[in-house]
C-alpha atoms as a PDB file:
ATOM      1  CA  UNK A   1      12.411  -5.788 -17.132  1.00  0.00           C
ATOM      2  CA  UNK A   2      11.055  -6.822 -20.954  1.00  0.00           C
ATOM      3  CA  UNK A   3       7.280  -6.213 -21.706  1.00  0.00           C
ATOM      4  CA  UNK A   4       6.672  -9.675 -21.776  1.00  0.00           C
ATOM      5  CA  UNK A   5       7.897  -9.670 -17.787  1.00  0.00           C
ATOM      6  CA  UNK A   6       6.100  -6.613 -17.202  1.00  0.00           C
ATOM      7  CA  UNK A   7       2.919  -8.004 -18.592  1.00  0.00           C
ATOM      8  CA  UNK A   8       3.097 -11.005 -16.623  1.00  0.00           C
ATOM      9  CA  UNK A   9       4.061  -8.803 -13.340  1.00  0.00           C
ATOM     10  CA  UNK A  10       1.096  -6.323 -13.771  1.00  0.00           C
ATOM     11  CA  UNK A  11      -1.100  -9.642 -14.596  1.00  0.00           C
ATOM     12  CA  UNK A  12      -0.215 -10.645 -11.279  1.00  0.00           C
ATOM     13  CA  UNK A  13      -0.538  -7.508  -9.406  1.00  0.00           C
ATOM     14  CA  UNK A  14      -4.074  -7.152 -10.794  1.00  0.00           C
ATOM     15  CA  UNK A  15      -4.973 -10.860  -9.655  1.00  0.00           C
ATOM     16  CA  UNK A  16      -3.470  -9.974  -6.039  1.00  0.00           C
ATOM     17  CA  UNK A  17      -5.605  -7.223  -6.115  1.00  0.00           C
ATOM     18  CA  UNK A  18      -8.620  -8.975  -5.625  1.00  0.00           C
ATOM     19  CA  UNK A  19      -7.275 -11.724  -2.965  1.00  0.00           C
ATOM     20  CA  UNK A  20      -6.534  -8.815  -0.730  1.00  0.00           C
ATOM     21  CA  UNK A  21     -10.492  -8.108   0.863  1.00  0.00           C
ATOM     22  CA  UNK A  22     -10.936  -7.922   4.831  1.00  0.00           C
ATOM     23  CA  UNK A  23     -14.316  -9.014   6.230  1.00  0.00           C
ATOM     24  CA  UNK A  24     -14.262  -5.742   8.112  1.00  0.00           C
ATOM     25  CA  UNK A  25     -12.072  -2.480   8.904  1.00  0.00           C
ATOM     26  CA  UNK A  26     -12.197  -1.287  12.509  1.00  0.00           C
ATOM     27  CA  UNK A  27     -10.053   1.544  13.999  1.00  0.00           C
ATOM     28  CA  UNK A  28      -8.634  -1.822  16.649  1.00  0.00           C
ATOM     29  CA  UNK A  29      -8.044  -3.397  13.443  1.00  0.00           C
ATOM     30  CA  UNK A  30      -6.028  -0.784  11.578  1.00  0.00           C
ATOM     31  CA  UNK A  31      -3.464  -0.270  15.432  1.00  0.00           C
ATOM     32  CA  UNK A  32      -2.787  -3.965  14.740  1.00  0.00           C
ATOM     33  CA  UNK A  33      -1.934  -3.549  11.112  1.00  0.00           C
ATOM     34  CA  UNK A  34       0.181  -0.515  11.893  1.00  0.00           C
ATOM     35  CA  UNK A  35       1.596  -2.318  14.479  1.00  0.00           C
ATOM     36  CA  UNK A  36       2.414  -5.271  12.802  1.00  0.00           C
ATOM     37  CA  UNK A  37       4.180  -3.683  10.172  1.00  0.00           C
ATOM     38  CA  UNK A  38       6.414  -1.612  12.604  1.00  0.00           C
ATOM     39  CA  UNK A  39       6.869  -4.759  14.924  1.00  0.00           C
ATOM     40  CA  UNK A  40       8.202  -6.983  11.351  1.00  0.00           C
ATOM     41  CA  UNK A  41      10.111  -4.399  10.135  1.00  0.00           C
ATOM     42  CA  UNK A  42      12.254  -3.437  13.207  1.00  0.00           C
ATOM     43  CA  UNK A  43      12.417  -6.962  13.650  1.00  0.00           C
ATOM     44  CA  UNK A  44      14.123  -7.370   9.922  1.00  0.00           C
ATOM     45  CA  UNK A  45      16.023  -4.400  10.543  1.00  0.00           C
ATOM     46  CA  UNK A  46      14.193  -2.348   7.950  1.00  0.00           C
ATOM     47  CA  UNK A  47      13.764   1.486   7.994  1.00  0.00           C
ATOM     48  CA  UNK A  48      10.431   2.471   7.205  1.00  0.00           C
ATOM     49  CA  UNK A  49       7.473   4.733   7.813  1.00  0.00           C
ATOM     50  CA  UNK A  50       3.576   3.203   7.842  1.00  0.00           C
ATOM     51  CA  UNK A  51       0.557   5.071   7.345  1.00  0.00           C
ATOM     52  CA  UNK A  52      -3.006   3.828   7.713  1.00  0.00           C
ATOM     53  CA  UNK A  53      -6.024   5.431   7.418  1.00  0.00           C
ATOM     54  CA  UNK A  54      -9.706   4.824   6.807  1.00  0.00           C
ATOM     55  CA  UNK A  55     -10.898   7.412   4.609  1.00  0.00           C
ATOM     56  CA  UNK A  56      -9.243  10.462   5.481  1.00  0.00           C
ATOM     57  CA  UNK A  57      -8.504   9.606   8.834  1.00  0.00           C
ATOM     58  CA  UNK A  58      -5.257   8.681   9.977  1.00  0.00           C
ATOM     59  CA  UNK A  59      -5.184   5.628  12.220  1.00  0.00           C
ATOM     60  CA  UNK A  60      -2.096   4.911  12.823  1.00  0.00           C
ATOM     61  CA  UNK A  61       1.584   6.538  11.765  1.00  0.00           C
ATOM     62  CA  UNK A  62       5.142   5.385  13.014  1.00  0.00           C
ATOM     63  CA  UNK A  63       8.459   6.128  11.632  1.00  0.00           C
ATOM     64  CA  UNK A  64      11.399   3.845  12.208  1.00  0.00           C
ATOM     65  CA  UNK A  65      15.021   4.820  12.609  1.00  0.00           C
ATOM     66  CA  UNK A  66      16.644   5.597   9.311  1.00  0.00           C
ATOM     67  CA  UNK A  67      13.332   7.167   8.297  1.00  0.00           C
ATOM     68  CA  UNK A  68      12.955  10.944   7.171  1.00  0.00           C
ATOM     69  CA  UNK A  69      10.288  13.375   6.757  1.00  0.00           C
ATOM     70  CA  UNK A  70      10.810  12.817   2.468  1.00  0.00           C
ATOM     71  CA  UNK A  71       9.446   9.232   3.354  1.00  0.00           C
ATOM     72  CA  UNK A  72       6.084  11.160   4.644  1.00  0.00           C
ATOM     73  CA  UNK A  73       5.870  12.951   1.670  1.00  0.00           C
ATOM     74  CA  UNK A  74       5.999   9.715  -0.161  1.00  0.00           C
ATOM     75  CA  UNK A  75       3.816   8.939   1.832  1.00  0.00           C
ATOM     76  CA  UNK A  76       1.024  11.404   1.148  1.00  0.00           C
ATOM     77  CA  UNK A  77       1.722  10.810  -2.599  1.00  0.00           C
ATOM     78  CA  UNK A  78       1.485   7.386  -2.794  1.00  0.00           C
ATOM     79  CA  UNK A  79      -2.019   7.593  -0.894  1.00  0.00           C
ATOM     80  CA  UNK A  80      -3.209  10.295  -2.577  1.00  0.00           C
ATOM     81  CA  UNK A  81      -2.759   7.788  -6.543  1.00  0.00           C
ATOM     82  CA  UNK A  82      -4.834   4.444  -4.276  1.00  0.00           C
ATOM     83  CA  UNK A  83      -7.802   7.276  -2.715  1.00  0.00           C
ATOM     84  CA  UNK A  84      -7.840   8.442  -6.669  1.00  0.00           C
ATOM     85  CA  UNK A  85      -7.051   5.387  -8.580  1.00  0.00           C
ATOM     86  CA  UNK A  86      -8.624   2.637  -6.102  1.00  0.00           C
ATOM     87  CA  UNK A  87      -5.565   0.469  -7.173  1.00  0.00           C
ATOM     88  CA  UNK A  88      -2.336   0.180  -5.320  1.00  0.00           C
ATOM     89  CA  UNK A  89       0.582   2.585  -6.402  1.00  0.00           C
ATOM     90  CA  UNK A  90       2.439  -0.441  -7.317  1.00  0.00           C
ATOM     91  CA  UNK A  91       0.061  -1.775 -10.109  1.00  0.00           C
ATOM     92  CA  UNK A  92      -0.938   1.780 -11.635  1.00  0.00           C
ATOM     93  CA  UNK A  93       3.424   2.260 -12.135  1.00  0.00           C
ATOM     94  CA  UNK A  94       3.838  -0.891 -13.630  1.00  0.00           C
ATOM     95  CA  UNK A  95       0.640  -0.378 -15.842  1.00  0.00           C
ATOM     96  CA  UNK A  96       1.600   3.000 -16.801  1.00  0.00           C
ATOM     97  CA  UNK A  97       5.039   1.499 -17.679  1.00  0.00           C
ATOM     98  CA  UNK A  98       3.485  -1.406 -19.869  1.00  0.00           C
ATOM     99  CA  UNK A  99       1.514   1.250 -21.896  1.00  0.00           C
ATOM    100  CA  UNK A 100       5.022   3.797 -21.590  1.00  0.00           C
ATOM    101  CA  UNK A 101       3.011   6.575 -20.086  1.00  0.00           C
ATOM    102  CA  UNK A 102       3.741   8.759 -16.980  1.00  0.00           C
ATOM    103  CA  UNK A 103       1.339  10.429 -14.424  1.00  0.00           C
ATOM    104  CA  UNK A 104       0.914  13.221 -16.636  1.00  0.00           C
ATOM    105  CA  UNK A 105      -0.347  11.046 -19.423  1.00  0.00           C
ATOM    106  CA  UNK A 106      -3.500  10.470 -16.847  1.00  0.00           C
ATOM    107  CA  UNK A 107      -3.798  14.234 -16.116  1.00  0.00           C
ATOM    108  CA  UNK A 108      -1.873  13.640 -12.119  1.00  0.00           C
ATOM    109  CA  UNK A 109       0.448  16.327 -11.183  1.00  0.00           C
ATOM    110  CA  UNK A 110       3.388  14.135  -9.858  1.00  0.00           C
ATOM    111  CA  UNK A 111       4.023  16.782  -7.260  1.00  0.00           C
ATOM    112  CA  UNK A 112       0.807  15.651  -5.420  1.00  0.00           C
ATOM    113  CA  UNK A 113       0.678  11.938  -6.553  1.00  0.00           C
ATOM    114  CA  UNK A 114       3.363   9.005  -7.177  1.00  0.00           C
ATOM    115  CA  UNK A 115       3.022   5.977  -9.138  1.00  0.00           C
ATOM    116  CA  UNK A 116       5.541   3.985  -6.908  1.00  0.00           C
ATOM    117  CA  UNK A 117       4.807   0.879  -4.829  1.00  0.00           C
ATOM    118  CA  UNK A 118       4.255   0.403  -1.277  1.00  0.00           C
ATOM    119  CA  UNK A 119       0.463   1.973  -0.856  1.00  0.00           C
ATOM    120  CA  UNK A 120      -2.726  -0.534  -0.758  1.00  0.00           C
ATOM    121  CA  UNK A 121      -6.123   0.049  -0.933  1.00  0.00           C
ATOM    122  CA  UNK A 122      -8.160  -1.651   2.133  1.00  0.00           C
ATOM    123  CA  UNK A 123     -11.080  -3.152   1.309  1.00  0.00           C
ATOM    124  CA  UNK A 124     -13.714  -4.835   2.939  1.00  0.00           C
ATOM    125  CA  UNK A 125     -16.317  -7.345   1.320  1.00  0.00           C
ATOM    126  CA  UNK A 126     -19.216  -6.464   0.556  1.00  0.00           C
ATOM    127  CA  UNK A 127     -18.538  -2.087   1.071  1.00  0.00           C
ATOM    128  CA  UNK A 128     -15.207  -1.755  -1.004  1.00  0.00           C
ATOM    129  CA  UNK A 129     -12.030   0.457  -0.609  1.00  0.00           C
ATOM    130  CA  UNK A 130     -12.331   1.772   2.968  1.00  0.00           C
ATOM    131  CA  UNK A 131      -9.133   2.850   3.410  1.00  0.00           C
ATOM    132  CA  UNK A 132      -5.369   2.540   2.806  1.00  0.00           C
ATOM    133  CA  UNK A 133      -1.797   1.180   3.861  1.00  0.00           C
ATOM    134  CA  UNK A 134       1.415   2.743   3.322  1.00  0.00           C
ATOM    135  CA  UNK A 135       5.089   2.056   3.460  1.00  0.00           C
ATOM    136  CA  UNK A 136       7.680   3.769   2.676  1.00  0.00           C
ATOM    137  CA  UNK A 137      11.680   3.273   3.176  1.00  0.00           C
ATOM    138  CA  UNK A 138      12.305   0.175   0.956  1.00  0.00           C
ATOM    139  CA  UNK A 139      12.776  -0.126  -2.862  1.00  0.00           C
ATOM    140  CA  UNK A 140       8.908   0.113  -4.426  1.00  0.00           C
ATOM    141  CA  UNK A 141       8.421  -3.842  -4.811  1.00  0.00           C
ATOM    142  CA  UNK A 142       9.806  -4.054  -1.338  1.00  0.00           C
ATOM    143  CA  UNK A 143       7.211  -1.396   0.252  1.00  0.00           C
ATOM    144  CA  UNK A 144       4.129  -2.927  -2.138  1.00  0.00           C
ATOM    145  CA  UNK A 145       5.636  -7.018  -0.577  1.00  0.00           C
ATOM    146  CA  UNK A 146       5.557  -5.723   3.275  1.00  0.00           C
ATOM    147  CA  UNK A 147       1.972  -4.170   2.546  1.00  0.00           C
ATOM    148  CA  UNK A 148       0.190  -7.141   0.899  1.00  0.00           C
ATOM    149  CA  UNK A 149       1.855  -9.474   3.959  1.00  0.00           C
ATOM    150  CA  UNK A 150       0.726  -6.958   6.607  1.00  0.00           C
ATOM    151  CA  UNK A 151      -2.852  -7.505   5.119  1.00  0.00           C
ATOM    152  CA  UNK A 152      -2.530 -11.085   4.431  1.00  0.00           C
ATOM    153  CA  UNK A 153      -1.788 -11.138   8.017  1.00  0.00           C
ATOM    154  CA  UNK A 154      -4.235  -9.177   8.772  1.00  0.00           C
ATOM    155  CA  UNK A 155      -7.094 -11.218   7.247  1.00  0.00           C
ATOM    156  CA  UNK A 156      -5.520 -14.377   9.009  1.00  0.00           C
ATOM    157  CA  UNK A 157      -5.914 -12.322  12.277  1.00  0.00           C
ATOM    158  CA  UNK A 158      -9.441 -11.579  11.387  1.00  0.00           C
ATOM    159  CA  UNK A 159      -9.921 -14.964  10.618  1.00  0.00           C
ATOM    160  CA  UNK A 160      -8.756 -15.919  14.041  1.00  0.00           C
ATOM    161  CA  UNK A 161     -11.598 -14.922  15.918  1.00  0.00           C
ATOM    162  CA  UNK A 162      -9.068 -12.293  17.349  1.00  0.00           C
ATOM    163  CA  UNK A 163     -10.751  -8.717  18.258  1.00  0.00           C
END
């Protein structure tokens, strides 16, 4: 990918960024996020962990066939750069890549934190980040797409009048 392509990518990820904001963030709503990200991806034959959490605490964690404990440690990493960063893992690789700097260059040991896609921040209107979503198993644009559909879908469910 040329600059020019990587400019116009982390434009892009920055504008998502913002279209991404739940009216709320209940422990009901975080089971169906989980959930729906385990129920697409076994349906598409993917092999992935999820991970979400509100703050610190851990609402919801499956691992699908094919997974392996190395994808919880991506995990953990991934989570660790969006709680820091309060930007998805996604954008703050492809920005570090734009500017040709690594983890280091921003004073993050890349044994505790990873600059790879497929972690979002969850925020809600009005509070800010509340929380996060993680995937890992697919190629980093392919963890960061399944997370920003899972919350798309999650602010449609919302939106629904659904509990």
């Amino acid at each position: 990918m040329d600059e020019t392509d990587l400019a116009a990518l982390v434009a892009r990820l920055e504008q998502d960024e913002t279209a991404r904001v739940l009216p709320r963030f209940t422990n009901d709503d975080a089971w169906w996020l989980g959930t729906w990200v385990r129920d697409t991806a076994r349906e598409r034959g993917l092999s992935v962990v999820v991970d979400v959490r509100r703050g610190e605490h851990q609402l919801f964690h499956a691992a699908l066939d094919g997974t392996s404990a190395d994808n919880d440690a991506w995990v953990e990493r991934k989570v660790r750069t969006v709680r820091r960063l309060g930007q998805s893992s996604y954008l703050v690789g492809r920005r570090l890549a734009l500017k040709g700097q690594t983890l280091l260059d921003i004073g993050l040991d890349p044994l505790l934190f990873v600059a790879a896609g497929g972690c979002v921040p969850v925020v809600v209107d009005g509070v800010g980040p509340v929380g996060t979503l993680a995937v890992s198993g697919l190629p980093q644009a392919d963890d960061h797409a399944l997370a920003v559909e899972a919350l798309a879908a999650l602010r449609e469910h919302q939106g629904s009048g659904a509990a």
